[in-house]
N, C-alpha and C. Protein backbone atom coordinates (compact mmCIF):
# COMPACT_ATOMS: atom_id res chain seq x y z
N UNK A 1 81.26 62.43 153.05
CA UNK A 1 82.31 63.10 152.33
C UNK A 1 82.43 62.54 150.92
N UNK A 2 83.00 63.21 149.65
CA UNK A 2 83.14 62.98 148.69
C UNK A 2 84.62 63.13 148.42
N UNK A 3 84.99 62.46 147.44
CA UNK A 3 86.41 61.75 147.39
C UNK A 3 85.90 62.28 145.34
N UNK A 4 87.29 62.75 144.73
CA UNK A 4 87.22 63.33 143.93
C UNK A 4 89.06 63.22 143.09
N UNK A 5 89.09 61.82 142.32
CA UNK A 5 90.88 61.83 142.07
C UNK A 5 90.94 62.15 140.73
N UNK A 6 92.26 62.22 140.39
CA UNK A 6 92.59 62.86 139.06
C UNK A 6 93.86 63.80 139.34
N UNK A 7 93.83 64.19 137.85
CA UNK A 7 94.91 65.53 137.76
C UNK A 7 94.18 66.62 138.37
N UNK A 8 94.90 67.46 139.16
CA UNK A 8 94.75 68.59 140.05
C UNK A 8 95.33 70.09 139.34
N UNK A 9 95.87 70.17 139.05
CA UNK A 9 96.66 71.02 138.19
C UNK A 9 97.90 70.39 136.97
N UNK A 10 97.68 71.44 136.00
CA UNK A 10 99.01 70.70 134.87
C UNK A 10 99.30 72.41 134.22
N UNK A 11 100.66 72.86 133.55
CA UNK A 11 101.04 73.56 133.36
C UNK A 11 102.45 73.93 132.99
N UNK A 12 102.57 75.21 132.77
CA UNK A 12 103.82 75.48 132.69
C UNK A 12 104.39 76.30 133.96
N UNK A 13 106.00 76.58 134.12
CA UNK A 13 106.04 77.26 135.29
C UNK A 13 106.54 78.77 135.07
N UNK A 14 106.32 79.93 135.43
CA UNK A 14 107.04 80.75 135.58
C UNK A 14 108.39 81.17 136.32
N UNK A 15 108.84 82.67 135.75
CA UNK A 15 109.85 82.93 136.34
C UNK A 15 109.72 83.11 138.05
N UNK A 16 108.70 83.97 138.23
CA UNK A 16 108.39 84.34 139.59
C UNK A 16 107.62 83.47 140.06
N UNK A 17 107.56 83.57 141.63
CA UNK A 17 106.53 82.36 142.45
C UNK A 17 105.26 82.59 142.05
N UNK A 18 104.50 81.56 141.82
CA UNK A 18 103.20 81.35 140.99
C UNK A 18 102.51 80.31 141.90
N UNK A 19 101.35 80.33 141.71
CA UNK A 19 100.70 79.16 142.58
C UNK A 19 100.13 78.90 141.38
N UNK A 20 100.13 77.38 141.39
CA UNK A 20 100.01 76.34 140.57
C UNK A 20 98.39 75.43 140.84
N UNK A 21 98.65 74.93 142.19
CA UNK A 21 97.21 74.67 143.09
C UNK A 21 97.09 75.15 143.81
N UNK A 22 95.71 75.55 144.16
CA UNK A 22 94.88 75.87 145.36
C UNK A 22 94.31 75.39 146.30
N UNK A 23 94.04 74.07 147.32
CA UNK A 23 93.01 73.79 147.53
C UNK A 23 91.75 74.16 147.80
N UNK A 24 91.04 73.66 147.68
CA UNK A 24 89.44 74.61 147.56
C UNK A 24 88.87 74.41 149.14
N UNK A 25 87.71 75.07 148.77
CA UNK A 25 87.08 75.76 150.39
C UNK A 25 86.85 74.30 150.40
N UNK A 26 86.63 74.41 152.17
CA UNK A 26 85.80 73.37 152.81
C UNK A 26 86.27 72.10 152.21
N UNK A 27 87.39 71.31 152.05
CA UNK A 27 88.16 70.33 151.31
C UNK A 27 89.37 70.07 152.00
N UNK A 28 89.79 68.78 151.81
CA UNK A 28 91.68 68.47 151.88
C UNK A 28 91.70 68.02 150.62
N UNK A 29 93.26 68.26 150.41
CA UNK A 29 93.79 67.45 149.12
C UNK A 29 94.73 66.95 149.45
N UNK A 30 94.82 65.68 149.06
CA UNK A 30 96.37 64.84 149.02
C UNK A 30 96.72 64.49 148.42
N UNK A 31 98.18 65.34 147.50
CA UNK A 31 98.69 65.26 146.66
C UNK A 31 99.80 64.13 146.52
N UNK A 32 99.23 63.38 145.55
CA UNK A 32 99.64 61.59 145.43
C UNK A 32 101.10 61.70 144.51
N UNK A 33 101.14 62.69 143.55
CA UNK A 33 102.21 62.52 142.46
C UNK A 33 102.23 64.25 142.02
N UNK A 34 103.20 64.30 141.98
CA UNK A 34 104.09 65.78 141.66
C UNK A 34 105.06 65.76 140.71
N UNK A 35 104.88 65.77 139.04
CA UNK A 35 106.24 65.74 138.44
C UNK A 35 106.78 66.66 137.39
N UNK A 36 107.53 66.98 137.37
CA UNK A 36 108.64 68.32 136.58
C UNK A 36 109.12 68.15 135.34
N UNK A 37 108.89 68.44 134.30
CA UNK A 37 109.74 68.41 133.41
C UNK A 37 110.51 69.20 132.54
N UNK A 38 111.70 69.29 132.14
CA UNK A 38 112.56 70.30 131.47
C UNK A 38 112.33 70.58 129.79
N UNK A 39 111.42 71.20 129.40
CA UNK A 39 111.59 71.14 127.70
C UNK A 39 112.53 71.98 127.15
N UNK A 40 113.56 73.13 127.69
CA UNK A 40 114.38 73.59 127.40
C UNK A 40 115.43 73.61 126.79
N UNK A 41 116.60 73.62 126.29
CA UNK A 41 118.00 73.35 126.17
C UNK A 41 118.41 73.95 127.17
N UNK A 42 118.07 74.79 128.01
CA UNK A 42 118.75 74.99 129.14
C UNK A 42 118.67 74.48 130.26
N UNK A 43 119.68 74.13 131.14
CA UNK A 43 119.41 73.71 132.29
C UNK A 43 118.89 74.70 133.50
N UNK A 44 117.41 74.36 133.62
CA UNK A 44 116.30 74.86 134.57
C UNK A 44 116.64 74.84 135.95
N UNK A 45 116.67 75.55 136.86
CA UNK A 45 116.52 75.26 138.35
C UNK A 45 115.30 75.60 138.57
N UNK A 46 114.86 74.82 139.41
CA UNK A 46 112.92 75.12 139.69
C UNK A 46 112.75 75.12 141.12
N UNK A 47 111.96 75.53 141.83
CA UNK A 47 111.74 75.71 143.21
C UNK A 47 110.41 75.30 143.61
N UNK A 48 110.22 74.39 144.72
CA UNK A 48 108.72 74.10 145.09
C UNK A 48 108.32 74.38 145.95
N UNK A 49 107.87 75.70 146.02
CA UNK A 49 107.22 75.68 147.39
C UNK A 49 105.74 75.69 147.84
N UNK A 50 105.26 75.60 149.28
CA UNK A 50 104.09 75.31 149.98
C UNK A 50 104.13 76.36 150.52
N UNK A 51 102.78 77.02 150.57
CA UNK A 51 102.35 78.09 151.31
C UNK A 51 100.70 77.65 152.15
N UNK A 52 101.15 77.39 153.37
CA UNK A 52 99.67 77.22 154.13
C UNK A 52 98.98 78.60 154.07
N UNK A 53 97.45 78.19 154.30
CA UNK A 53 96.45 79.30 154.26
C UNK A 53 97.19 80.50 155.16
N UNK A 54 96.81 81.94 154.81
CA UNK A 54 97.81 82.64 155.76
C UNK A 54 98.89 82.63 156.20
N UNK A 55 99.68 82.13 155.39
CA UNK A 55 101.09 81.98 155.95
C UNK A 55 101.99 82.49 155.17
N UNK A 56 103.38 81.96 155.30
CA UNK A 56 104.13 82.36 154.50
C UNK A 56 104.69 80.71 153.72
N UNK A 57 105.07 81.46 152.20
CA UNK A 57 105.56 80.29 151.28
C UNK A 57 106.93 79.60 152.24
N UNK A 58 106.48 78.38 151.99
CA UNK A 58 108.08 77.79 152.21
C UNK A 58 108.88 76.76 151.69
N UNK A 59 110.17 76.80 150.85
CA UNK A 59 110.40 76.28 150.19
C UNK A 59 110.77 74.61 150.66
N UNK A 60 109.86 73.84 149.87
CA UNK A 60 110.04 72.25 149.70
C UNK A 60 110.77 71.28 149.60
N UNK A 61 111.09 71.79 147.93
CA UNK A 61 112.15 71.45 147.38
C UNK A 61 112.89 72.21 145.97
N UNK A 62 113.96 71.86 145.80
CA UNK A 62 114.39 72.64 144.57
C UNK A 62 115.44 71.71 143.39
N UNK A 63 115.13 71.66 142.68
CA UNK A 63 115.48 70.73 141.38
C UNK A 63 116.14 71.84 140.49
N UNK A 64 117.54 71.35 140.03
CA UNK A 64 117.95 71.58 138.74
C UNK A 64 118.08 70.30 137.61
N UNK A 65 117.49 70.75 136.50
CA UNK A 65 116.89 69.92 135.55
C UNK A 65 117.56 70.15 134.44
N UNK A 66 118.63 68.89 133.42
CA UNK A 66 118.58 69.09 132.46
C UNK A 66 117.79 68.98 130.89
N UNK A 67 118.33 69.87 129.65
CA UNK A 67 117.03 69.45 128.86
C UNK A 67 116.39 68.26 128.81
N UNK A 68 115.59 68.08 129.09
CA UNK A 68 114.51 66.29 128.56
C UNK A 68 114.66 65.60 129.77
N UNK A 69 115.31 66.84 131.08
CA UNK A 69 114.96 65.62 132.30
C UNK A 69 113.92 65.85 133.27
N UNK A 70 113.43 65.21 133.97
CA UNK A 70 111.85 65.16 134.45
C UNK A 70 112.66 64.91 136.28
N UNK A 71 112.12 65.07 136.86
CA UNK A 71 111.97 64.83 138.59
C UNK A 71 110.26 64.98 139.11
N UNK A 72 110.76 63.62 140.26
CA UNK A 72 109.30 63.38 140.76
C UNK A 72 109.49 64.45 141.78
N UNK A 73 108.77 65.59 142.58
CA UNK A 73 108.94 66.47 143.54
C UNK A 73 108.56 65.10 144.91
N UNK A 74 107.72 64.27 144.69
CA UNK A 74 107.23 63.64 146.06
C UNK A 74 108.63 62.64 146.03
N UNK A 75 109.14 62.30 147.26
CA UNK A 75 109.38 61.23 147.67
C UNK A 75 108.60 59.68 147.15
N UNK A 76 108.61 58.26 146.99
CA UNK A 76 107.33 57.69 146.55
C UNK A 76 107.35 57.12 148.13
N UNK A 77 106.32 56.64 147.99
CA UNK A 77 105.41 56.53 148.88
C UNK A 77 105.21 58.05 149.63
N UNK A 78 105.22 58.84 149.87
CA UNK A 78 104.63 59.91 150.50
C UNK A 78 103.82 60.49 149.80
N UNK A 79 102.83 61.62 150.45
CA UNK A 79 102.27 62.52 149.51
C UNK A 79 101.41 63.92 150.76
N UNK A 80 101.72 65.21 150.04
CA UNK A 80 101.28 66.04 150.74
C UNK A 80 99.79 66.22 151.18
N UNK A 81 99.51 66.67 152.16
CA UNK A 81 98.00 66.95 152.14
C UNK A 81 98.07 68.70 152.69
N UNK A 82 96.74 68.92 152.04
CA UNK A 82 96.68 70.36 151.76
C UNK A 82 95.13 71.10 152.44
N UNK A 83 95.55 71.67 153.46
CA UNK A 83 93.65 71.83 153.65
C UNK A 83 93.62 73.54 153.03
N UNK A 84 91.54 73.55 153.22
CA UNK A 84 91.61 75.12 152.30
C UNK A 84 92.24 75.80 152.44
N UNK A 85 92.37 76.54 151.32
CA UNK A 85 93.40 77.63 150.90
C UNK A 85 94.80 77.52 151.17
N UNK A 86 95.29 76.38 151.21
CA UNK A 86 97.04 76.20 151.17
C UNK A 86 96.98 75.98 149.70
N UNK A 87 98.58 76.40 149.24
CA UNK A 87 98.74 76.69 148.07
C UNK A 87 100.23 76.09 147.41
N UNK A 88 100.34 75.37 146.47
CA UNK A 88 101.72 74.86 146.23
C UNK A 88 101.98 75.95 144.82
N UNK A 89 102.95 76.70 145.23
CA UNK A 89 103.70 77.59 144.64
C UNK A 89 104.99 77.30 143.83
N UNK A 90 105.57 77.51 142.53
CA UNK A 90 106.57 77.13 141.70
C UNK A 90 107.13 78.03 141.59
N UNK A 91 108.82 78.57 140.77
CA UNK A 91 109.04 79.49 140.09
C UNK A 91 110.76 78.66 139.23
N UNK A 92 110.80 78.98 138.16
CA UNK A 92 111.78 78.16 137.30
C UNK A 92 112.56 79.56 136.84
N UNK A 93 113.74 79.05 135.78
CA UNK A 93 114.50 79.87 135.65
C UNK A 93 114.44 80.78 134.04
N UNK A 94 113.76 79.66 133.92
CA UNK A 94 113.10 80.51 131.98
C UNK A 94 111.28 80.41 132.08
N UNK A 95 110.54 81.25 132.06
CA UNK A 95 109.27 80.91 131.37
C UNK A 95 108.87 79.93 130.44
N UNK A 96 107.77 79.14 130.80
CA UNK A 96 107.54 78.05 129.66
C UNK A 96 108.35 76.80 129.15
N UNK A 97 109.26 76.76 129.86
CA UNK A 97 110.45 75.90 130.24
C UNK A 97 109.99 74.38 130.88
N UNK A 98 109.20 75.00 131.80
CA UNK A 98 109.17 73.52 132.26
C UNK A 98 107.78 73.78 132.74
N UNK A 99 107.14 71.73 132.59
CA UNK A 99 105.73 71.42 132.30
C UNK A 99 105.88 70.74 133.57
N UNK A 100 104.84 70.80 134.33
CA UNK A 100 104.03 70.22 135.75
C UNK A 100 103.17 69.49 135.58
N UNK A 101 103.05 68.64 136.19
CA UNK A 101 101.47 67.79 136.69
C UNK A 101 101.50 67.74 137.80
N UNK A 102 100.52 67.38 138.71
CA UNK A 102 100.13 67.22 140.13
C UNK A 102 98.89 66.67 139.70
N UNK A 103 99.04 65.41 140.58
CA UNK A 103 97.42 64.34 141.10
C UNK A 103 97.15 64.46 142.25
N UNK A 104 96.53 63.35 142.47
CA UNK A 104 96.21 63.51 143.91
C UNK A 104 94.22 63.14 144.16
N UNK A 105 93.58 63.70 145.42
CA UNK A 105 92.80 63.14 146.05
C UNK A 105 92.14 64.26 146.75
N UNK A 106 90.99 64.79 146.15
CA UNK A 106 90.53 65.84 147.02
C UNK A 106 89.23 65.51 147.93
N UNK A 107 88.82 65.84 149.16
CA UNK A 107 88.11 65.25 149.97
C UNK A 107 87.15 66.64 150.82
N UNK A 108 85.89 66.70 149.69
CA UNK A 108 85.09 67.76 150.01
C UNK A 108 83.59 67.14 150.98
């Protein structure tokens, strides 16, 4: 097996649910660090959800953020793992509002 770390996805979030990461075929990922940030003047509510392969989205967690404030989505010490085609899905309350990263550990 090959082991593959780094940033996984980085971005902005939309209004509607968006998938952000994918995991890829034939792979797990375990997502080590998840974090949010508000560039707005408005205060953002953001939503995190997980959608397993074939399934339905389900929401994670949900953060309201003021301008210039950041939230870690993981707990620390925890971190999700994701096999193919599960999908971590976002949606915020302004477009372009708020910036993402996700790390983590993919294992193809």
């Amino acid at each position: 097996m090959a082991f593959t770390a780094g940033t996984l996805a980085d971005g902005q979030a939309a209004t509607s649910l968006t998938t952000v990461y994918t995991c890829p075929a034939l792979s797990v990922a375990y997502i080590k660090s998840f974090s949010i940030y508000n560039t707005n003047a408005a205060t953002q509510t953001v939503g995190v959800h997980i959608k397993r392969s074939g399934g339905t989205a389900r929401q994670y967690r949900q953060f309201s953020l003021a301008e210039d404030e950041s939230a870690d989505v993981l707990t620390p010490g925890t971190s999700i793992q994701l096999s193919a085609g599960d999908v971590i899905q976002v949606i915020t309350t302004t477009a372009t509002a708020l910036d993402y990263m996700i790390t983590g550990v993919v294992e193809a």
